[in-house]
N, C-alpha and C. Protein backbone atom coordinates (compact mmCIF):
# COMPACT_ATOMS: atom_id res chain seq x y z
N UNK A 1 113.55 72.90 47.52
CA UNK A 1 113.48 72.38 46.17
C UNK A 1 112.09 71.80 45.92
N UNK A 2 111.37 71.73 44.58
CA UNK A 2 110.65 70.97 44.15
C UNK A 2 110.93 69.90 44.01
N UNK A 3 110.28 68.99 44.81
CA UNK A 3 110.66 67.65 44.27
C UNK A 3 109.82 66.16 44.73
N UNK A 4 110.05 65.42 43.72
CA UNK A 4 108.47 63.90 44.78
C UNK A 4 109.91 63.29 45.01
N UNK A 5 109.51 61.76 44.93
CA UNK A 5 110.10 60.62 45.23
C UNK A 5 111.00 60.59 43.84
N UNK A 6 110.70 60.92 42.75
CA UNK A 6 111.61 60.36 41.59
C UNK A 6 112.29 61.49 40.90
N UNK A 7 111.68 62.81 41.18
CA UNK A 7 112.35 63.88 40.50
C UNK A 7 112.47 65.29 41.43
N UNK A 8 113.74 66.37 41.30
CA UNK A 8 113.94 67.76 41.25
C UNK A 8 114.05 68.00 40.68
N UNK A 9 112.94 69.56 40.61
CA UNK A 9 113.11 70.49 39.85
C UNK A 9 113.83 71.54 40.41
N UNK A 10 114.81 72.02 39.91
CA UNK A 10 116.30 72.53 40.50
C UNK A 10 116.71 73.91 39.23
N UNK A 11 117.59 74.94 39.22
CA UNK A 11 117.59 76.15 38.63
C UNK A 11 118.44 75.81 37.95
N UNK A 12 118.51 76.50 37.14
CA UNK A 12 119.57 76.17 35.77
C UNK A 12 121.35 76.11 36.67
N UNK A 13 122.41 75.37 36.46
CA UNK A 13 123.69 75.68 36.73
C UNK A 13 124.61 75.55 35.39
N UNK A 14 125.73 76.09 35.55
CA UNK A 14 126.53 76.17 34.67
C UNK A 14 126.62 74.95 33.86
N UNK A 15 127.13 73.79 34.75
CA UNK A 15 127.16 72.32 34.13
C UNK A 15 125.86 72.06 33.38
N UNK A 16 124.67 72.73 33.17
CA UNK A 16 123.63 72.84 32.15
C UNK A 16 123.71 73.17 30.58
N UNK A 17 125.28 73.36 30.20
CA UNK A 17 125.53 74.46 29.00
C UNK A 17 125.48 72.55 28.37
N UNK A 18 125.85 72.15 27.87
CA UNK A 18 125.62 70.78 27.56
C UNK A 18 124.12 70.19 27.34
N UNK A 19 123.75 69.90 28.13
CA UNK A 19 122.14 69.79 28.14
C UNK A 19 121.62 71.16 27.19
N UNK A 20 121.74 72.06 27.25
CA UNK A 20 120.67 73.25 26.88
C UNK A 20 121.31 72.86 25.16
N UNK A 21 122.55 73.31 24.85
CA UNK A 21 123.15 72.98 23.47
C UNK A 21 122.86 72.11 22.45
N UNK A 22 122.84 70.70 23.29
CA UNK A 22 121.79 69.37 22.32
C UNK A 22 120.19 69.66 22.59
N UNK A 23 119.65 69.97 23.32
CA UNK A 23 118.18 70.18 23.06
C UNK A 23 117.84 71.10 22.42
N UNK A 24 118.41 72.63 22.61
CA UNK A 24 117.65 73.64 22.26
C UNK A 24 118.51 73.61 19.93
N UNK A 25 119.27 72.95 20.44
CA UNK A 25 119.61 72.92 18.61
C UNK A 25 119.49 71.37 18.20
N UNK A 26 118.03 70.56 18.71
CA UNK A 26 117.53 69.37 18.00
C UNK A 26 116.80 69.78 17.16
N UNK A 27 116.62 69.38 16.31
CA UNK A 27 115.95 70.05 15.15
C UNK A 27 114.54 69.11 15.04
N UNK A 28 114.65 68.28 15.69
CA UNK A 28 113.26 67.31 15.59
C UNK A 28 112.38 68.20 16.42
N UNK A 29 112.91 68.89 17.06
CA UNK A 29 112.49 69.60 18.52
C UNK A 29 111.29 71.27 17.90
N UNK A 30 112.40 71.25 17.07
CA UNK A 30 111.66 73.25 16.47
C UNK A 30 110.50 73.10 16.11
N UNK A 31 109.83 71.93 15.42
CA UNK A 31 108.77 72.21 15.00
C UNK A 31 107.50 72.30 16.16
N UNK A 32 108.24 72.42 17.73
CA UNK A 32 106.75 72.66 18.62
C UNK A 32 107.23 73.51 19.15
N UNK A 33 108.46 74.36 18.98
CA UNK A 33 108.89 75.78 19.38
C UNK A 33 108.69 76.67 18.48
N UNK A 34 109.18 78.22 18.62
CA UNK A 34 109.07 78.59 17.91
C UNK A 34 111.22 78.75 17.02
N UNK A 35 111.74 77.76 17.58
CA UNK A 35 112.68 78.19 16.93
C UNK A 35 113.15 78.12 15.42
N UNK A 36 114.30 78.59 14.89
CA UNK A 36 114.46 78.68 13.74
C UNK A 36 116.08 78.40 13.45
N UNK A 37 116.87 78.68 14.45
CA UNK A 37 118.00 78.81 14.08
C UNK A 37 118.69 78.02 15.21
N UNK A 38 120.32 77.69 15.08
CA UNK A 38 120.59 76.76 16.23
C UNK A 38 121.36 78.06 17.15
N UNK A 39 121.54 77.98 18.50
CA UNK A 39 121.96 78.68 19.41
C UNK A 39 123.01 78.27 19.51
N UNK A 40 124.22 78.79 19.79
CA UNK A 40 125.65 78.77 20.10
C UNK A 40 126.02 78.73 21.34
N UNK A 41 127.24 77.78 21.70
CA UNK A 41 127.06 77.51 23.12
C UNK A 41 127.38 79.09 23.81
N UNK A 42 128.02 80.06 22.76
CA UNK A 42 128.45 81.04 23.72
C UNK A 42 127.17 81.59 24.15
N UNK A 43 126.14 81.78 23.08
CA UNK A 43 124.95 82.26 23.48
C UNK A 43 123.90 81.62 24.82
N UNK A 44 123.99 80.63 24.78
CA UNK A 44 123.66 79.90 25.82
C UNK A 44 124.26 79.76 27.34
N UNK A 45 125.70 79.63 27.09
CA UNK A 45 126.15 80.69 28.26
C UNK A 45 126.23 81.44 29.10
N UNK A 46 126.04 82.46 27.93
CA UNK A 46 125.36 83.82 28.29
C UNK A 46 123.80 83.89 28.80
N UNK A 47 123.32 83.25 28.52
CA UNK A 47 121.50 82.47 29.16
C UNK A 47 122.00 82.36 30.69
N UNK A 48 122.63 81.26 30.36
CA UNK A 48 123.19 80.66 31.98
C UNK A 48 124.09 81.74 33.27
N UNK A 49 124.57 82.10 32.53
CA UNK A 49 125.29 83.07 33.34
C UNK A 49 124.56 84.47 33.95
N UNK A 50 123.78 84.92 32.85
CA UNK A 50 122.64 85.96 32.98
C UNK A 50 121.36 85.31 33.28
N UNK A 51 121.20 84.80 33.74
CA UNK A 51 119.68 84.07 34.17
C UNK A 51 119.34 84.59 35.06
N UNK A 52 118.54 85.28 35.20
CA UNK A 52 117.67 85.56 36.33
C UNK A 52 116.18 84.88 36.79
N UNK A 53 116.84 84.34 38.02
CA UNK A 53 115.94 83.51 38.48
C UNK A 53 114.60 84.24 39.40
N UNK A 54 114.23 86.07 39.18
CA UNK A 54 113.24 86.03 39.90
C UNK A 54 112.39 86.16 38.74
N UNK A 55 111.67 84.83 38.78
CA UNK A 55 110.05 84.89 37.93
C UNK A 55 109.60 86.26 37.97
N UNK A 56 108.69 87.35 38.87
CA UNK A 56 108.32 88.80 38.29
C UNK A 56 108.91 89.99 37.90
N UNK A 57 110.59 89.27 37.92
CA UNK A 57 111.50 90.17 37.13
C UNK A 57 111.30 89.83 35.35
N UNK A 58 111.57 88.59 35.74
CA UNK A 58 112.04 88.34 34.14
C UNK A 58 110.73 87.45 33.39
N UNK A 59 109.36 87.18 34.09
CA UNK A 59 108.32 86.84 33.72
C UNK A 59 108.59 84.88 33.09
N UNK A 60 109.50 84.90 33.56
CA UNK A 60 109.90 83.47 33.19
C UNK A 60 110.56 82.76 34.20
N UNK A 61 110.67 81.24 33.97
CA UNK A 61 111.23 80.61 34.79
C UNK A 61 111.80 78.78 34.30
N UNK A 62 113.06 78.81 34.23
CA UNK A 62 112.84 77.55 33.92
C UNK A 62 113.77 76.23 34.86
N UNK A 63 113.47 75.48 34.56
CA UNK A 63 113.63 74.40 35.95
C UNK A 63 114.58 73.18 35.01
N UNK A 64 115.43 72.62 35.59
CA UNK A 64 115.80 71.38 34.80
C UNK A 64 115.48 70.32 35.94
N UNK A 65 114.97 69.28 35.28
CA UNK A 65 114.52 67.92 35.81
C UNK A 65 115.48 66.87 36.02
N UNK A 66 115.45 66.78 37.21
CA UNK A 66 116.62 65.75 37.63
C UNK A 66 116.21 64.35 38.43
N UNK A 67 116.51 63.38 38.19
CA UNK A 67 115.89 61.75 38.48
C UNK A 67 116.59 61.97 39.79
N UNK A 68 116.49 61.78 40.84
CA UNK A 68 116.70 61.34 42.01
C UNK A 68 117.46 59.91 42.51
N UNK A 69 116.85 59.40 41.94
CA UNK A 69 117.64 57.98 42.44
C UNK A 69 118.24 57.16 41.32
N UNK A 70 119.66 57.88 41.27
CA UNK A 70 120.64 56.81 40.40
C UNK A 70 120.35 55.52 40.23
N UNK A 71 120.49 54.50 41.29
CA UNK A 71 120.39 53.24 41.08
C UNK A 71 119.16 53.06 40.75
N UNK A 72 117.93 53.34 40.96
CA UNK A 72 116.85 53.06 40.57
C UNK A 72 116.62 53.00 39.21
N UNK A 73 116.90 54.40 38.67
CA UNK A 73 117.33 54.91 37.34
C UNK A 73 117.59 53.24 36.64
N UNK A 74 119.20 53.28 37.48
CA UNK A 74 120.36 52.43 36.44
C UNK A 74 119.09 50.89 36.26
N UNK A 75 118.77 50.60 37.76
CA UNK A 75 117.85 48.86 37.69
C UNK A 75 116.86 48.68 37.06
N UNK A 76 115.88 50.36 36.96
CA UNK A 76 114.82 49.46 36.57
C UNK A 76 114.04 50.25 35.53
N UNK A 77 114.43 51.37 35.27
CA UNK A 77 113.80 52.39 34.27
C UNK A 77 114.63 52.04 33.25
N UNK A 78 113.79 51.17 31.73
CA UNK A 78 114.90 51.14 30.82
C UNK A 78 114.66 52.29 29.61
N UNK A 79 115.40 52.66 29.29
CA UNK A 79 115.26 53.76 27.68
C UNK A 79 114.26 52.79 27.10
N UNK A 80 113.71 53.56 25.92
CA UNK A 80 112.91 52.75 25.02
C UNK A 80 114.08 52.13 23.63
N UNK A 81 114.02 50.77 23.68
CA UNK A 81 114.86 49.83 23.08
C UNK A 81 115.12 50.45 21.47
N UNK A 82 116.30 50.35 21.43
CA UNK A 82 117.11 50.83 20.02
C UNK A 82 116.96 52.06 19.91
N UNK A 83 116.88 53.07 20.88
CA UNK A 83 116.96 54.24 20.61
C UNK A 83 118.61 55.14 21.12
N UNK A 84 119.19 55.69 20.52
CA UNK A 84 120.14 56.66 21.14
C UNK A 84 119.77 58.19 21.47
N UNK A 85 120.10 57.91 22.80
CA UNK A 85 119.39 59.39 23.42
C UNK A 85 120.03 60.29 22.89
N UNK A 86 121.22 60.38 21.90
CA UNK A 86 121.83 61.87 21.63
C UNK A 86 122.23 63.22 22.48
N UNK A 87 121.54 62.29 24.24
CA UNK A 87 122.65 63.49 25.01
C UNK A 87 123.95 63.18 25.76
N UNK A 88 123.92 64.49 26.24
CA UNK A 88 125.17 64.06 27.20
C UNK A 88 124.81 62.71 28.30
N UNK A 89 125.80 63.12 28.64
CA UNK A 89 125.74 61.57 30.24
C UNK A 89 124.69 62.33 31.04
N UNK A 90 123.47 61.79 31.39
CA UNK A 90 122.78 62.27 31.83
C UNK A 90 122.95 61.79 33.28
N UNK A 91 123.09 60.32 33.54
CA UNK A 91 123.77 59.71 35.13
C UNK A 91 125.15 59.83 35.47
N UNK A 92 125.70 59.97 34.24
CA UNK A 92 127.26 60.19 34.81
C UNK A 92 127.45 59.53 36.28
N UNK A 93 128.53 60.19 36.70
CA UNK A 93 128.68 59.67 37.95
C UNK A 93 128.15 60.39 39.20
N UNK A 94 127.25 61.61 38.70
CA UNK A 94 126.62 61.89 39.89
C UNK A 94 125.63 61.44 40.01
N UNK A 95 125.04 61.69 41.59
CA UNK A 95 124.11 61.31 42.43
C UNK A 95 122.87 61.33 41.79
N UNK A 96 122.35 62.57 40.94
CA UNK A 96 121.05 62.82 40.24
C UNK A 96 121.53 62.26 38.78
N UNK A 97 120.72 62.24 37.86
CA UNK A 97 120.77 62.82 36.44
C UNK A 97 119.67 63.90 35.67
N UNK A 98 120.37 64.67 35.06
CA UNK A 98 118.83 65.44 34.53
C UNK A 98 118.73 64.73 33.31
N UNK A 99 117.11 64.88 33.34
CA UNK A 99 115.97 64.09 32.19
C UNK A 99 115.36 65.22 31.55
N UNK A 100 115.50 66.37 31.85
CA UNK A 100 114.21 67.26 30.90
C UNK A 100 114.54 68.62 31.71
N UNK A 101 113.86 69.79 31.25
CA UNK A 101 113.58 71.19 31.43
C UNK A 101 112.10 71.21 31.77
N UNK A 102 111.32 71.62 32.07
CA UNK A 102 110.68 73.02 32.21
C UNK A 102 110.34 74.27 32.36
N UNK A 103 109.33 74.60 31.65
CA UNK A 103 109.39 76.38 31.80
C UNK A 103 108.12 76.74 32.12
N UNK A 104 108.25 77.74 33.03
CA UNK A 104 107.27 78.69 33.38
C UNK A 104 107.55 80.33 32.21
N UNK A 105 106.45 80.36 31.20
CA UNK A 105 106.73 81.97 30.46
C UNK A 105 105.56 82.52 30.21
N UNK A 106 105.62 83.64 30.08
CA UNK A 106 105.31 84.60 29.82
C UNK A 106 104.27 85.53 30.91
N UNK A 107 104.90 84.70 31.83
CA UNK A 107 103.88 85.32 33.87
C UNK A 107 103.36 86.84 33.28
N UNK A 108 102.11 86.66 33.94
CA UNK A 108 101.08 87.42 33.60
C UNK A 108 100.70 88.36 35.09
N UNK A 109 101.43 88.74 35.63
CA UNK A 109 100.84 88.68 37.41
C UNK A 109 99.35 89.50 37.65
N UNK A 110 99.42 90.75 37.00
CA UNK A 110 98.08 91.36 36.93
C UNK A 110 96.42 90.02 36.42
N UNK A 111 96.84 89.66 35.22
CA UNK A 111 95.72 88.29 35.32
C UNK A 111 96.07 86.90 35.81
N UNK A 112 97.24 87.12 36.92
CA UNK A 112 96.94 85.85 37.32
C UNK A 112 97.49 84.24 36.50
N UNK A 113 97.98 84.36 35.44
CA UNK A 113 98.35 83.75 34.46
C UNK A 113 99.61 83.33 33.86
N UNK A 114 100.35 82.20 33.61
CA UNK A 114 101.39 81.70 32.78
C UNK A 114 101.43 80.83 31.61
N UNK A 115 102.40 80.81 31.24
CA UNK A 115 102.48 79.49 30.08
C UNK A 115 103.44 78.61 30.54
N UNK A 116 103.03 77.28 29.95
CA UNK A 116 104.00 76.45 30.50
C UNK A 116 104.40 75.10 29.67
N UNK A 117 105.63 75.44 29.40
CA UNK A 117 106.15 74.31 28.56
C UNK A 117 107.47 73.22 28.93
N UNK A 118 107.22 72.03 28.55
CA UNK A 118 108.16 70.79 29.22
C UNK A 118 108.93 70.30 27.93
N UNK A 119 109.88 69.50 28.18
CA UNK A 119 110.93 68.72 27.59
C UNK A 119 111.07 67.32 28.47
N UNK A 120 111.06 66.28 27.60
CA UNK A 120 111.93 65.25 28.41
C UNK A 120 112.73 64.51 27.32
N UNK A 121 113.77 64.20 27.97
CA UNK A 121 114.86 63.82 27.21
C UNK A 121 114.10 62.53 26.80
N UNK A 122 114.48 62.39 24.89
CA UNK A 122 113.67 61.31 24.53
C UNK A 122 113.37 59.94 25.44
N UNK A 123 114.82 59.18 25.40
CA UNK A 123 114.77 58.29 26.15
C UNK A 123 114.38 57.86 27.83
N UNK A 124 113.88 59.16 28.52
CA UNK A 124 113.41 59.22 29.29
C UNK A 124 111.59 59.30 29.05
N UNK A 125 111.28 59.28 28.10
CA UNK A 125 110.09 59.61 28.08
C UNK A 125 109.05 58.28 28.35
N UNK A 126 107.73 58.66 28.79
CA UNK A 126 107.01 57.51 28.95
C UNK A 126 107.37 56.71 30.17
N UNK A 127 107.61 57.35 31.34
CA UNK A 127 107.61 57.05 32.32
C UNK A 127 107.21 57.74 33.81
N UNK A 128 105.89 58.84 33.32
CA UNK A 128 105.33 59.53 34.38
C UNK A 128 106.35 60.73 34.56
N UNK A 129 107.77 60.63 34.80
CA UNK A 129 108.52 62.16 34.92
C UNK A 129 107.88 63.41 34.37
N UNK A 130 106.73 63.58 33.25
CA UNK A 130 106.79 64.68 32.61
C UNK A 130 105.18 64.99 33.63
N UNK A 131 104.96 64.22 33.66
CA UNK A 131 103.10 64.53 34.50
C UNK A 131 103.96 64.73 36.00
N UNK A 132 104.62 64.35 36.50
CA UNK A 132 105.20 64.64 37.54
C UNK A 132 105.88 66.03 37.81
N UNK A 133 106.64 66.73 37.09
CA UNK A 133 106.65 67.89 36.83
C UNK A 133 105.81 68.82 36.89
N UNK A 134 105.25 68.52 35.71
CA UNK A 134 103.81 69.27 35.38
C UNK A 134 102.91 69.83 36.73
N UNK A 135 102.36 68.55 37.72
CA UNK A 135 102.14 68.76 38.77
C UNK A 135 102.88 69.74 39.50
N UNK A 136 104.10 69.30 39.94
CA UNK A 136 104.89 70.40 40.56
C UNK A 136 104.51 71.91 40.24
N UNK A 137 105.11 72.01 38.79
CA UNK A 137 105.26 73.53 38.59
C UNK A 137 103.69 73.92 39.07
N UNK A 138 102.68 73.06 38.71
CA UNK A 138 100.87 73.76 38.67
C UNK A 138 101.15 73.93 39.90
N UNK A 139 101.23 73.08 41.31
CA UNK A 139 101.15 73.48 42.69
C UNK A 139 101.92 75.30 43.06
N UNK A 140 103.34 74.58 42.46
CA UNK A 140 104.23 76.24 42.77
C UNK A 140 103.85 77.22 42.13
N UNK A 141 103.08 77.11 40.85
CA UNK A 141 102.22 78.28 40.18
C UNK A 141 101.36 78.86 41.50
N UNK A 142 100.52 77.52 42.08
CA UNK A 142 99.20 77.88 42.15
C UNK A 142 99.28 78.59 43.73
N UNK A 143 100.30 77.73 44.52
CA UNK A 143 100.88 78.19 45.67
C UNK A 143 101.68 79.36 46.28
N UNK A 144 102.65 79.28 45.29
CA UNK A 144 103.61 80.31 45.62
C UNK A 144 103.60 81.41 44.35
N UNK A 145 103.03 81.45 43.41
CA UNK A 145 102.70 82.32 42.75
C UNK A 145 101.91 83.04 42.74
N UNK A 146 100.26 82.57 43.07
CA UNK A 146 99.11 83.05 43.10
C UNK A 146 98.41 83.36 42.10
N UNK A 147 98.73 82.35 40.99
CA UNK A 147 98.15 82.25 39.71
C UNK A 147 96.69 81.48 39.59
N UNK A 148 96.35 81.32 38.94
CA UNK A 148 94.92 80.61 38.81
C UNK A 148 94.83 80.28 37.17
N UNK A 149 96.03 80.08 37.04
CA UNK A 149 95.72 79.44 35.60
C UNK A 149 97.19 79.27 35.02
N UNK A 150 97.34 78.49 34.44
CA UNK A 150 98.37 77.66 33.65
C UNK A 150 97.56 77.49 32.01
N UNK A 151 98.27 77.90 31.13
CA UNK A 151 98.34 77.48 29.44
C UNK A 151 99.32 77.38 28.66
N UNK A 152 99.06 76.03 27.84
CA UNK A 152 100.35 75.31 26.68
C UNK A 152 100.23 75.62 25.41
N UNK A 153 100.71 75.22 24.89
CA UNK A 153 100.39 75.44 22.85
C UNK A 153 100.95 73.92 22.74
N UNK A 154 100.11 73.13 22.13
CA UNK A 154 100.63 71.62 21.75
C UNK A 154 100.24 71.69 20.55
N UNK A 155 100.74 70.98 19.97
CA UNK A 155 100.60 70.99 18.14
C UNK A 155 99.32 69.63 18.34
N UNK A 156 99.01 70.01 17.69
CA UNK A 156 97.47 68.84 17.68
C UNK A 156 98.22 67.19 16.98
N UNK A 157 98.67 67.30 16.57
CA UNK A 157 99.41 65.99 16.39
C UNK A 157 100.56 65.28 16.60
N UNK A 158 100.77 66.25 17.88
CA UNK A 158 101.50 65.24 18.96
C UNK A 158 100.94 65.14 19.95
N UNK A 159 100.20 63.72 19.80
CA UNK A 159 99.24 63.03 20.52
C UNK A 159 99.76 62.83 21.95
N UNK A 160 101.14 62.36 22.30
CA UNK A 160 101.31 62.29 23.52
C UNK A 160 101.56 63.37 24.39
N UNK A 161 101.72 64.57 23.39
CA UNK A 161 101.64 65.88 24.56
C UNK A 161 100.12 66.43 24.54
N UNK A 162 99.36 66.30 23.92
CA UNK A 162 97.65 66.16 24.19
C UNK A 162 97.12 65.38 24.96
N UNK A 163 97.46 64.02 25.02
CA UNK A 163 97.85 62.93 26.20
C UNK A 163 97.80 63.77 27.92
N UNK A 164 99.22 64.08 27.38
CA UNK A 164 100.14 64.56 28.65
C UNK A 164 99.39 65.39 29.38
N UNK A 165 99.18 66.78 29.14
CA UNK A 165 98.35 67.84 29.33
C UNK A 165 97.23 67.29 29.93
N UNK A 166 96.39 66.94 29.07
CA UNK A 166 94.76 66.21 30.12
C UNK A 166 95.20 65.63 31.07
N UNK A 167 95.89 64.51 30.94
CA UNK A 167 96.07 63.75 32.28
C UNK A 167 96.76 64.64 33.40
N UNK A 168 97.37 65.96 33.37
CA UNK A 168 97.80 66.84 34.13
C UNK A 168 96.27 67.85 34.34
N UNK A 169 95.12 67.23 34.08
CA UNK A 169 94.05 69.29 34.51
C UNK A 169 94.17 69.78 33.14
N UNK A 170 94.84 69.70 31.90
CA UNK A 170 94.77 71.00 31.18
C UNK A 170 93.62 70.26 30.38
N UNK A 171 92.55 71.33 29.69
CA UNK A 171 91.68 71.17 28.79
C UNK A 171 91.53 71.61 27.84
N UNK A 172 91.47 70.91 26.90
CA UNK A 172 91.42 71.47 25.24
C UNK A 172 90.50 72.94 24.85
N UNK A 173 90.81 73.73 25.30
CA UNK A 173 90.20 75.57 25.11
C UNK A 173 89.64 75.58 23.64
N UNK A 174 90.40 75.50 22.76
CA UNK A 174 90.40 75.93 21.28
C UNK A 174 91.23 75.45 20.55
N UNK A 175 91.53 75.86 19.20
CA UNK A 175 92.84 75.09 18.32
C UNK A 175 92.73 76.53 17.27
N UNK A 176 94.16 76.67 17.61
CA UNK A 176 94.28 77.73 16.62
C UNK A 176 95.25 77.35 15.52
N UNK A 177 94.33 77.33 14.15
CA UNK A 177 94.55 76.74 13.23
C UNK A 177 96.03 77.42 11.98
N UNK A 178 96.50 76.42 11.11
CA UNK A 178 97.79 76.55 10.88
C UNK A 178 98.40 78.27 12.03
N UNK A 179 98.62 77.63 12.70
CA UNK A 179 99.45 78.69 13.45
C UNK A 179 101.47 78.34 13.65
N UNK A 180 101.71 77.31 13.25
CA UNK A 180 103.41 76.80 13.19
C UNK A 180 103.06 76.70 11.92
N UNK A 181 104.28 77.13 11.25
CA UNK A 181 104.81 76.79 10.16
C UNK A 181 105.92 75.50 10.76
N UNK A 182 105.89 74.35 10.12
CA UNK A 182 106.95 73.32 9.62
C UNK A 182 107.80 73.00 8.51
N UNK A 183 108.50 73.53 8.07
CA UNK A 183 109.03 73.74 6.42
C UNK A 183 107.82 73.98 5.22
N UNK A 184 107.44 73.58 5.31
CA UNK A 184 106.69 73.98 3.86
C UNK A 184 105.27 73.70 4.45
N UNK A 185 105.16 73.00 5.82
CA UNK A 185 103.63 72.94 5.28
C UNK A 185 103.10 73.64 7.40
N UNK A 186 101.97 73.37 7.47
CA UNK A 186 101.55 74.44 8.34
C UNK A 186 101.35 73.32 9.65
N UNK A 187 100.47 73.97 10.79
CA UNK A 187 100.32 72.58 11.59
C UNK A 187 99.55 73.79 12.68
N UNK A 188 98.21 72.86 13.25
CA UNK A 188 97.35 73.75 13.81
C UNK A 188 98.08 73.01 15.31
N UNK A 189 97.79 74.36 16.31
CA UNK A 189 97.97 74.08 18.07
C UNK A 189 96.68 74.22 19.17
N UNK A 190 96.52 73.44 19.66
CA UNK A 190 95.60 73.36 20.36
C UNK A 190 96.30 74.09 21.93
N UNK A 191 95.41 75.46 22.17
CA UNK A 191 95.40 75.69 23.57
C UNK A 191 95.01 74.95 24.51
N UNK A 192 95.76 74.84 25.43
CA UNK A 192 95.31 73.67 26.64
C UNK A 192 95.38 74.73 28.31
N UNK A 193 94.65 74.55 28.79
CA UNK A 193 94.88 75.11 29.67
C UNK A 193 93.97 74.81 31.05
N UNK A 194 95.06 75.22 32.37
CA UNK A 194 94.30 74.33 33.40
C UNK A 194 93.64 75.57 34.17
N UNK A 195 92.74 75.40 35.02
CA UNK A 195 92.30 76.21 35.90
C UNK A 195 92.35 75.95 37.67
N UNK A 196 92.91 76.82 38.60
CA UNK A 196 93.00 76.39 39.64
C UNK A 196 91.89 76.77 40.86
C-alpha cells in the first residue's frame, strides 16, 4: 500500500459506492471538473464493479484516501467549525476513515506523462492530507511508473489548489484562458505541472 504515518492510498472497494455518490454529484464540486450531470448510484456501481485497476490498461487510476489513525483523527484533528461535511460516516466504526480520492488520468506511457487530480472531503481539508497524497502518487508515478512528469488543471481562482500544487513541485506552465464554463460565465485554468 501507499501510505505515511497519517494516510492510505488504497483501490476503490465496493463500500466506496457512498463516498463516490455524494462527491461525484456535489455540485459545488463541477465547476473544477468537467461534469455536468449527477451520476446514479447504479452507474457508479458499475464504475466500482468494472474498475480496472491496471493503470496501462485503462490509462487511469484512482486511489481513495484513508486517515490511518482513528483516535488521532477523533483527539486532535478538528473539522473546520460550523461546517457539515455532507458525507457519509467517514470514521464510522472502522479502523481507517476515508477523507478524499485521487486520480491518476489520462497515462501517457509513450511520453512519459499523467494528469493528476485530488479531492478532500471538505471538512478534512487544511490539514496537510492533500500534499501528502500528492507526494505519494508523484513518487509511485515517478517510481513505479516511469513517468517524468505529472500535470493538473486548477481553475486560477481556487487559490488553495494553486497553493496546494506549488507546495507539492507543480509549477505554474501557462493559463489557458476561459477554458470551464460555470453557468453563465467562463473561468480561466492554470496548467500546473511537476517535473521529475
Amino acid at each position: 500500500m501507499l501510505s505515511t504515518e497519517r494516510i492510505t492510498l488504497r483501490p476503490l472497494e465496493p463500500q466506496d459506492l457512498e463516498f463516490l455518490y455524494r462527491w461525484e454529484n456535489d455540485t459545488t464540486l463541477w465547476q473544477y471538473a468537467d461534469t455536468v450531470a449527477p451520476l446514479s448510484q447504479h452507474l457508479l456501481r458499475n464504475y466500482i464493479d468494472n474498475y480496472d485497476a491496471d493503470i496501462f490498461r485503462a490509462s487511469q487510476l484512482r486511489l481513495m484516501i484513508e486517515h490511518r489513525q482513528r483516535d488521532i483523527v477523533d483527539k486532535h484533528v478538528h473539522p473546520r467549525q460550523g461546517q457539515d461535511s455532507g458525507q457519509p460516516t467517514e470514521c464510522g466504526d472502522a479502523a481507517d476513515c476515508t477523507i478524499g480520492m485521487i486520480d491518476i488520468y489520462d497515462l501517457d506511457i509513450r511520453n512519459q506523462r499523467a494528469m493528476i487530480g485530488i479531492l478532500i472531503a471538505e471538512k478534512w481539508r487544511g490539514n496537510g492530507y492533500a500534499r501528502e497524497a500528492i507526494d505519494l502518487v508523484a513518487d509511485y508515478s515517478r517510481d513505479m511508473l516511469g513517468l517524468t512528469q505529472l500535470a493538473a488543471y486548477v481553475a486560477t481562482d481556487n487559490e488553495a489548489s494553486m497553493r496546494l500544487f506549488e507546495a507539492c513541485g507543480f509549477s505554474h506552465e501557462g493559463t489557458l484562458r476561459r477554458w470551464r464554463r460555470v453557468g453563465q460565465h467562463w473561468t480561466d485554468v492554470a496548467v500546473m505541472q511537476r517535473l521529475f
